[in-house]
C-alpha atoms as a PDB file:
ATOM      1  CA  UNK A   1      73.322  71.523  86.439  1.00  0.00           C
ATOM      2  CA  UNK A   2      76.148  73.427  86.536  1.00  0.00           C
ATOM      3  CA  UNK A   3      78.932  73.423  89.859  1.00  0.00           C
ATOM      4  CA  UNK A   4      80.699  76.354  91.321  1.00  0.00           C
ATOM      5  CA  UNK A   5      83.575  76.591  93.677  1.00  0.00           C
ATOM      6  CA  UNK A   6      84.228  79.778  95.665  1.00  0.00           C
ATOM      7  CA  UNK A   7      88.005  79.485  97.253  1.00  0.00           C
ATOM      8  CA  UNK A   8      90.641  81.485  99.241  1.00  0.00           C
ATOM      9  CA  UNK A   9      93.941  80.321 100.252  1.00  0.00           C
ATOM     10  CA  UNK A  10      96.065  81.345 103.299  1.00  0.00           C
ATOM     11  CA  UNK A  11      99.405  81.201 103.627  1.00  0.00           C
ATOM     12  CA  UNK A  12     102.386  80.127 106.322  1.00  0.00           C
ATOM     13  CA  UNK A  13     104.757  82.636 105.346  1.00  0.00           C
ATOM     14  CA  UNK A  14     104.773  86.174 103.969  1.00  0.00           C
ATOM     15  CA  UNK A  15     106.975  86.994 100.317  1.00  0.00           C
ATOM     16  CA  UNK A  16     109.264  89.223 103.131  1.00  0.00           C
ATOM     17  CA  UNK A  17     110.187  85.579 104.664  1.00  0.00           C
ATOM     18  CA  UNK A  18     111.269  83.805 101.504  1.00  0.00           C
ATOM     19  CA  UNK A  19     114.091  84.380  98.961  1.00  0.00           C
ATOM     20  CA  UNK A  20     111.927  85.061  95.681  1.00  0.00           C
ATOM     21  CA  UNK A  21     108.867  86.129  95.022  1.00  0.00           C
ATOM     22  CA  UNK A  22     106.502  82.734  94.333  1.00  0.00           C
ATOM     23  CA  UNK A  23     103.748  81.932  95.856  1.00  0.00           C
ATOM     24  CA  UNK A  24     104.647  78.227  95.879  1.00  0.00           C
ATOM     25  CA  UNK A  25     107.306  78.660  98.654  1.00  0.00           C
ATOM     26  CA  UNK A  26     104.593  80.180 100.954  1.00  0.00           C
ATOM     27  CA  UNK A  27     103.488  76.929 102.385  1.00  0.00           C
ATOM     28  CA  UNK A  28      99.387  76.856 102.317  1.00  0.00           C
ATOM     29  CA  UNK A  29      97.810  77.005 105.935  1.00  0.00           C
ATOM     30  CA  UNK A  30      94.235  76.798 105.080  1.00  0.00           C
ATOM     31  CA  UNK A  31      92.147  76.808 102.097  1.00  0.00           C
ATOM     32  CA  UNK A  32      88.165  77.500 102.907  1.00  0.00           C
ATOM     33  CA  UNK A  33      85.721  77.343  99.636  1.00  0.00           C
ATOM     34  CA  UNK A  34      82.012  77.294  98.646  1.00  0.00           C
ATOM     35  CA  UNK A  35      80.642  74.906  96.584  1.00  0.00           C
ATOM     36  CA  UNK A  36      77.632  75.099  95.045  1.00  0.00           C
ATOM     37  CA  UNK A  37      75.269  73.493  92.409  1.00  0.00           C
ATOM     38  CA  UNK A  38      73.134  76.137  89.907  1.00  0.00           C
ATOM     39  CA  UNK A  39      69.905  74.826  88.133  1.00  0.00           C
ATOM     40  CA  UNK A  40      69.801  75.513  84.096  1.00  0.00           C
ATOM     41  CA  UNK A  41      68.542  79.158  85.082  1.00  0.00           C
ATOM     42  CA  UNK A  42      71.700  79.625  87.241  1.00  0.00           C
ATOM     43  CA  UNK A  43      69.524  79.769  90.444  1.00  0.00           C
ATOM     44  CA  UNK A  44      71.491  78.354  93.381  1.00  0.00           C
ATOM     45  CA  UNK A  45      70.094  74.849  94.384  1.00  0.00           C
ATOM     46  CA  UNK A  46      72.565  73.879  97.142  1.00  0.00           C
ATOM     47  CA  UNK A  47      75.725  75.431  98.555  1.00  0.00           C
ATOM     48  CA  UNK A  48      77.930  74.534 101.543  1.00  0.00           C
ATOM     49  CA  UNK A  49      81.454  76.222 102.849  1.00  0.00           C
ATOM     50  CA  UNK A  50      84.100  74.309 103.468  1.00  0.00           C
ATOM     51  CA  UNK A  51      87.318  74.844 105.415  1.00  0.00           C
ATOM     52  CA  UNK A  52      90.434  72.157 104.985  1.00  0.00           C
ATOM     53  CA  UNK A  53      93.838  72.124 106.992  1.00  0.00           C
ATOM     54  CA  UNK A  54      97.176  70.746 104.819  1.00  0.00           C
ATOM     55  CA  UNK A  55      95.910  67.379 106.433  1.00  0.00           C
ATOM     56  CA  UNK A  56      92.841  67.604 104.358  1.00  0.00           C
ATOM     57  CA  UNK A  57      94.123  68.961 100.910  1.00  0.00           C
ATOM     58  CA  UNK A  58      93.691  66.037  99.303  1.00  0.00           C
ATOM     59  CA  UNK A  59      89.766  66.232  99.611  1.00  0.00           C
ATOM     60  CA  UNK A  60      89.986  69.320  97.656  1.00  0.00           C
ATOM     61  CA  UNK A  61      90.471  68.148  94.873  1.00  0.00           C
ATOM     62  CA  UNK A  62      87.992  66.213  93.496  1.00  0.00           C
ATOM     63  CA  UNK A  63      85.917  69.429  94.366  1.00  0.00           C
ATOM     64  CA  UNK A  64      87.784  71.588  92.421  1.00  0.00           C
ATOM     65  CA  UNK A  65      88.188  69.030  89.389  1.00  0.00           C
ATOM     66  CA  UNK A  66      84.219  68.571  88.965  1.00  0.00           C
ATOM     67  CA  UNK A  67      83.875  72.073  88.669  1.00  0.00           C
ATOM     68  CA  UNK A  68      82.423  73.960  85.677  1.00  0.00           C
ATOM     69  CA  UNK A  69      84.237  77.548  87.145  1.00  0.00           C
ATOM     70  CA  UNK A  70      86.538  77.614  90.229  1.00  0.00           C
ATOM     71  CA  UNK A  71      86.007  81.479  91.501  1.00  0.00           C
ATOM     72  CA  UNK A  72      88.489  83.143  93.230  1.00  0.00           C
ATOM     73  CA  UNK A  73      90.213  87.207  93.899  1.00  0.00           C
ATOM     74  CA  UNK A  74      93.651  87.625  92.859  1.00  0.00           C
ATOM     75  CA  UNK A  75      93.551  83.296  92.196  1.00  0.00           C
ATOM     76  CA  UNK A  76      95.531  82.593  89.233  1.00  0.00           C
ATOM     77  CA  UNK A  77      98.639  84.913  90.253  1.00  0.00           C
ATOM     78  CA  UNK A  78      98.417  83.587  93.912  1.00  0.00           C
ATOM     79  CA  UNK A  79      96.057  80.899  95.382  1.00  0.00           C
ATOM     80  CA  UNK A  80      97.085  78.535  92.669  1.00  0.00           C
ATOM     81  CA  UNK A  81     100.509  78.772  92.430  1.00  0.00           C
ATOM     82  CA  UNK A  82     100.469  78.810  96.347  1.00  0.00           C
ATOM     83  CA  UNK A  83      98.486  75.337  95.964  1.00  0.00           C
ATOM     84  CA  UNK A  84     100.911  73.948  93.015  1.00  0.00           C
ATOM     85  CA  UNK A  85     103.020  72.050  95.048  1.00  0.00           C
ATOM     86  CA  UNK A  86     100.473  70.102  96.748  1.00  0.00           C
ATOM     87  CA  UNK A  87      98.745  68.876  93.381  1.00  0.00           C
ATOM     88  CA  UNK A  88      99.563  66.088  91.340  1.00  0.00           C
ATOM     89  CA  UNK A  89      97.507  66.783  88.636  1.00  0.00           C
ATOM     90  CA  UNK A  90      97.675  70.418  86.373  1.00  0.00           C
ATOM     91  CA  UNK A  91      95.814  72.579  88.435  1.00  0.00           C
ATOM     92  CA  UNK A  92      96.002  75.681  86.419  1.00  0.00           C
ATOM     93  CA  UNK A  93      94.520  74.233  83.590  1.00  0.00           C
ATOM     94  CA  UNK A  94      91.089  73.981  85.794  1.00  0.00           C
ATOM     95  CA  UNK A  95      88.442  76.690  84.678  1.00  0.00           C
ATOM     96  CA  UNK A  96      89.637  79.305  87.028  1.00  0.00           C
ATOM     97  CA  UNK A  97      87.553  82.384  87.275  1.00  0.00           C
ATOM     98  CA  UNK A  98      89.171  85.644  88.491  1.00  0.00           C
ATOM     99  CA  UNK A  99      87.564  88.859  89.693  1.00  0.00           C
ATOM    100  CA  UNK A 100      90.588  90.547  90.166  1.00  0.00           C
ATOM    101  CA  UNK A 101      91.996  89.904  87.027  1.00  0.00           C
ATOM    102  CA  UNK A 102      88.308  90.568  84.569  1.00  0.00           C
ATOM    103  CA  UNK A 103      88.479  93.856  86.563  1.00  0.00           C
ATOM    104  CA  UNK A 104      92.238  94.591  85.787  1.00  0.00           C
ATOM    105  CA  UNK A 105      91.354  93.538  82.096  1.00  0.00           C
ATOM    106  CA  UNK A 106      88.623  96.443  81.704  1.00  0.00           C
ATOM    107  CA  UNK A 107      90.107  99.222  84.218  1.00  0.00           C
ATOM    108  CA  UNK A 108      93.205  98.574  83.494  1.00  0.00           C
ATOM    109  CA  UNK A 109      94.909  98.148  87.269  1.00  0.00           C
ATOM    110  CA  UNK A 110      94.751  96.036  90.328  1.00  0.00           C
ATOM    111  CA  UNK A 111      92.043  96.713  92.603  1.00  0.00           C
ATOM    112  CA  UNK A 112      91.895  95.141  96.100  1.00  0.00           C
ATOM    113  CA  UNK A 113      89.191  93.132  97.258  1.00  0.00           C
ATOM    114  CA  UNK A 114      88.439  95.016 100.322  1.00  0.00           C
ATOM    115  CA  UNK A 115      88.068  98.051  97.951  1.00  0.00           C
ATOM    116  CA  UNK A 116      85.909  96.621  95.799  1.00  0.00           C
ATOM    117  CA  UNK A 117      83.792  95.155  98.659  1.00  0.00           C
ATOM    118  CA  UNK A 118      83.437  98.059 100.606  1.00  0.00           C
ATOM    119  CA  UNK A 119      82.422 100.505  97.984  1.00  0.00           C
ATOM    120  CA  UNK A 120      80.540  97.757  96.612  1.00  0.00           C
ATOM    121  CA  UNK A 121      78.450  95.290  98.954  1.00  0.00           C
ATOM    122  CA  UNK A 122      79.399  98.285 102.144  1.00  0.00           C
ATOM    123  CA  UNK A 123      81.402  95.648 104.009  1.00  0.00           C
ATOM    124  CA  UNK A 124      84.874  95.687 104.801  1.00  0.00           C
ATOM    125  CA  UNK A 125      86.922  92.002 104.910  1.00  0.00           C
ATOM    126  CA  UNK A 126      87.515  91.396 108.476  1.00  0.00           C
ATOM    127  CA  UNK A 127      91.104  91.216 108.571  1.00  0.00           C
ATOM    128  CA  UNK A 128      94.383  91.479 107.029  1.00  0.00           C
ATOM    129  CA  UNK A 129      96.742  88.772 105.101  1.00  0.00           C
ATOM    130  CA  UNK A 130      99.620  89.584 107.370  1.00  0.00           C
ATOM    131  CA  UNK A 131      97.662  88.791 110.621  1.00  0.00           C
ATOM    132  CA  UNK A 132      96.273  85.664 109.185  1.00  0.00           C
ATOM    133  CA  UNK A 133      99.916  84.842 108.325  1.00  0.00           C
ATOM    134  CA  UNK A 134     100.788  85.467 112.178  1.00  0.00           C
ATOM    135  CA  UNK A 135      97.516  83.692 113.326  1.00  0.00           C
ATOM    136  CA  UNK A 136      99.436  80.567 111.977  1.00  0.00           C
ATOM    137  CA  UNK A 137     102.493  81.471 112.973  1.00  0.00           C
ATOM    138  CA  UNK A 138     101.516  81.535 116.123  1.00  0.00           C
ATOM    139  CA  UNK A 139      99.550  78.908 116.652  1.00  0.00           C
ATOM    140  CA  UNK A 140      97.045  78.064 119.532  1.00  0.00           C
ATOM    141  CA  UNK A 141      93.226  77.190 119.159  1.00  0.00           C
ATOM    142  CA  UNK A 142      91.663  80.503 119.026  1.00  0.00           C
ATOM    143  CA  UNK A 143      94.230  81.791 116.533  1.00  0.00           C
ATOM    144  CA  UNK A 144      93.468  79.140 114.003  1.00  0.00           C
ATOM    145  CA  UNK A 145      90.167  79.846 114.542  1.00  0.00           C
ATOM    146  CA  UNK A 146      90.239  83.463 113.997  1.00  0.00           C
ATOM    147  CA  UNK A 147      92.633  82.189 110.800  1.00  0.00           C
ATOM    148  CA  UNK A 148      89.846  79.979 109.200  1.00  0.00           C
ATOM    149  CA  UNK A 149      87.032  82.735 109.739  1.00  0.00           C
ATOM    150  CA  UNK A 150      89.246  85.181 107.595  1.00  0.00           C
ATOM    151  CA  UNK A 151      89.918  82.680 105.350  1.00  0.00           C
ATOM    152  CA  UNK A 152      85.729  81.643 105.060  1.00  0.00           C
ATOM    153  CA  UNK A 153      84.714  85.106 105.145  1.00  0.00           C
ATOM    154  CA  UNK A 154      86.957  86.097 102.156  1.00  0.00           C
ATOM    155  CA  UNK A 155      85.473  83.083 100.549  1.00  0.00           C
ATOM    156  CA  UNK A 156      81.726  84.729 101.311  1.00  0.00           C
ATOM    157  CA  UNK A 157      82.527  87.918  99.575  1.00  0.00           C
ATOM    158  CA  UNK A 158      84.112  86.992  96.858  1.00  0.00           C
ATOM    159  CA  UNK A 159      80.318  85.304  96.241  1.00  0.00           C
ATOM    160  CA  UNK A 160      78.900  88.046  97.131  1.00  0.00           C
ATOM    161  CA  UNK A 161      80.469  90.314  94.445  1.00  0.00           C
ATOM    162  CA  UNK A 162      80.345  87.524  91.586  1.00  0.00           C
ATOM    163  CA  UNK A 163      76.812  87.480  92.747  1.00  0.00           C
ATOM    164  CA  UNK A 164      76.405  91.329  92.597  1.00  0.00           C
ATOM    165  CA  UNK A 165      78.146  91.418  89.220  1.00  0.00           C
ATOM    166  CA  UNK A 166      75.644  88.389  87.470  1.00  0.00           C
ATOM    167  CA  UNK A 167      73.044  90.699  88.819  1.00  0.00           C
ATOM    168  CA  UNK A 168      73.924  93.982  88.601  1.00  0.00           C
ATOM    169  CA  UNK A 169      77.048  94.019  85.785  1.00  0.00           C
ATOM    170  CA  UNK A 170      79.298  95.840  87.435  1.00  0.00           C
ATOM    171  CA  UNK A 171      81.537  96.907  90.593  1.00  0.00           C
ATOM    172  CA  UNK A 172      81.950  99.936  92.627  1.00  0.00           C
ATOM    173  CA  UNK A 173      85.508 100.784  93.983  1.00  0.00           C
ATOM    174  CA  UNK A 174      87.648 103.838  94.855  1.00  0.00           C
ATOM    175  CA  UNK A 175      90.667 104.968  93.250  1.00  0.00           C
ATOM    176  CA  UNK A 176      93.894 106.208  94.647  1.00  0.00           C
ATOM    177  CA  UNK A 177      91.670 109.612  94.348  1.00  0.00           C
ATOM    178  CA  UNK A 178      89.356 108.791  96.537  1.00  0.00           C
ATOM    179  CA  UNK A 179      86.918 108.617  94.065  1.00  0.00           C
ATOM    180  CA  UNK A 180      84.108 106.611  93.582  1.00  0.00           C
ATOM    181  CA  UNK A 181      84.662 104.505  90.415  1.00  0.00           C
ATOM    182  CA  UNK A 182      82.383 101.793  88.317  1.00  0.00           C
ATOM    183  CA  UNK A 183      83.901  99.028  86.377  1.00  0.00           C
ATOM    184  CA  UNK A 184      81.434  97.142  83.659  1.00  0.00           C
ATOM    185  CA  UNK A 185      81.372  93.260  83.847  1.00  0.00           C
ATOM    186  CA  UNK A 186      79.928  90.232  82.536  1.00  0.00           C
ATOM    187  CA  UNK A 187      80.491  87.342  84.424  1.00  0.00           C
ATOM    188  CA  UNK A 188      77.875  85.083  82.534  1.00  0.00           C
ATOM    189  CA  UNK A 189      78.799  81.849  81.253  1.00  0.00           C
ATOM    190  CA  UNK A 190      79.085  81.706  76.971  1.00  0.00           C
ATOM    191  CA  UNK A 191      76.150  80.864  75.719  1.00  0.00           C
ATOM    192  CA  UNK A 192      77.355  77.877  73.789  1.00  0.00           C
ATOM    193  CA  UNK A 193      79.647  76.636  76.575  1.00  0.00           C
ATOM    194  CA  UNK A 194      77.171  76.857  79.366  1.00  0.00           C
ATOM    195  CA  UNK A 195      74.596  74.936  77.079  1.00  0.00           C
ATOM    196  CA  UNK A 196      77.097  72.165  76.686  1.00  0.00           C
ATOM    197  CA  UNK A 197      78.118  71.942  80.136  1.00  0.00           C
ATOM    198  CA  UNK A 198      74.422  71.601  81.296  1.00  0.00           C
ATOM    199  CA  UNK A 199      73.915  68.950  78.383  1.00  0.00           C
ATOM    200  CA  UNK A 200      76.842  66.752  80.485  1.00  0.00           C
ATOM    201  CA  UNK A 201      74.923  66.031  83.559  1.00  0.00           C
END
């Protein structure tokens, strides 16, 4: 069997409110993920989403460390730097997966994930990183709630496109033309690796 974690991180502040530009003085809000367990054939068994305040970070991660791949967008340049301080183990060495940066590596630039998804799956993310930084900020039960659906729905596409891509092998988007564009992937797991890490449970 082989686990998967889908995660997003939010943040308390924005890089405007702090002095340099590091995710790790952010201050993490909310991180919401999907875990879920694939059979030898990499058909999902059993998944389940998961949303956990700063109270709760500490349940994270034994989720994260029992993970074959760790999947996030724009991940190892932000969510786990922003999570860094929390840790006490090396986080970064983890098996993190990330979409943004496999496309970046074959097109070449920085694509957003609410480009990617819209072009790609016809959905747009249903909010912005700024308002879930003022949904905090501000506080009050149906702002965190509107935080942690952001923050879970974020998680949902980024499964949904790693899901497209496993299928499909590759992601629409448009460019700062306005053009339609189609980046090649392959998100499978090495052959040899995924063998062995099957062999291990």
């Amino acid at each position: 069997m082989i686990t998967e974690v889908f995660f997003d991180v939010e943040t308390k502040k924005l890089f405007s409110e702090i002095d340099k530009f590091d995710p790790a003085d952010l201050g993490v809000s909310i991180v919401s993920l999907y875990r879920r367990i694939l059979d030898e054939n990499y058909i999902e068994k059993e998944g389940k989403l998961m949303s956990f305040w700063e109270a709760d970070f500490q349940k994270l991660w034994p989720i994260f460390q029992e993970a074959n791949r760790i999947i996030g967008f724009n991940s190892i340049n932000f969510d786990v730097p922003a999570l860094e301080p929390y840790t006490n183990f090396p986080i970064k060495k983890l098996p993190h997966f990330d979409i943004m940066a496999k496309v970046k590596d074959v097109f070449g630039r920085r694509i957003s994930l609410d480009s990617i998804s819209k072009e790609t799956l016809g959905r747009e993310k249903s909010d912005i990183g700024v308002n879930a930084v003022l949904y905090w900020q501000t506080g009050g039960k149906e702002n965190l709630k509107k935080l942690q659906r952001y923050c879970d729905d974020d998680v949902i596409i980024t499964k949904e496109l790693y899901d497209f891509v496993l299928k499909n092998g590759y992601l629409h988007f448009k460019d700062k033309w306005n053009t339609q564009r189609r980046v090649d992937l392959d998100f499978s797991y090495p052959k040899e690796k995924s063998q062995k890490q099957i062999g291990l449970f």
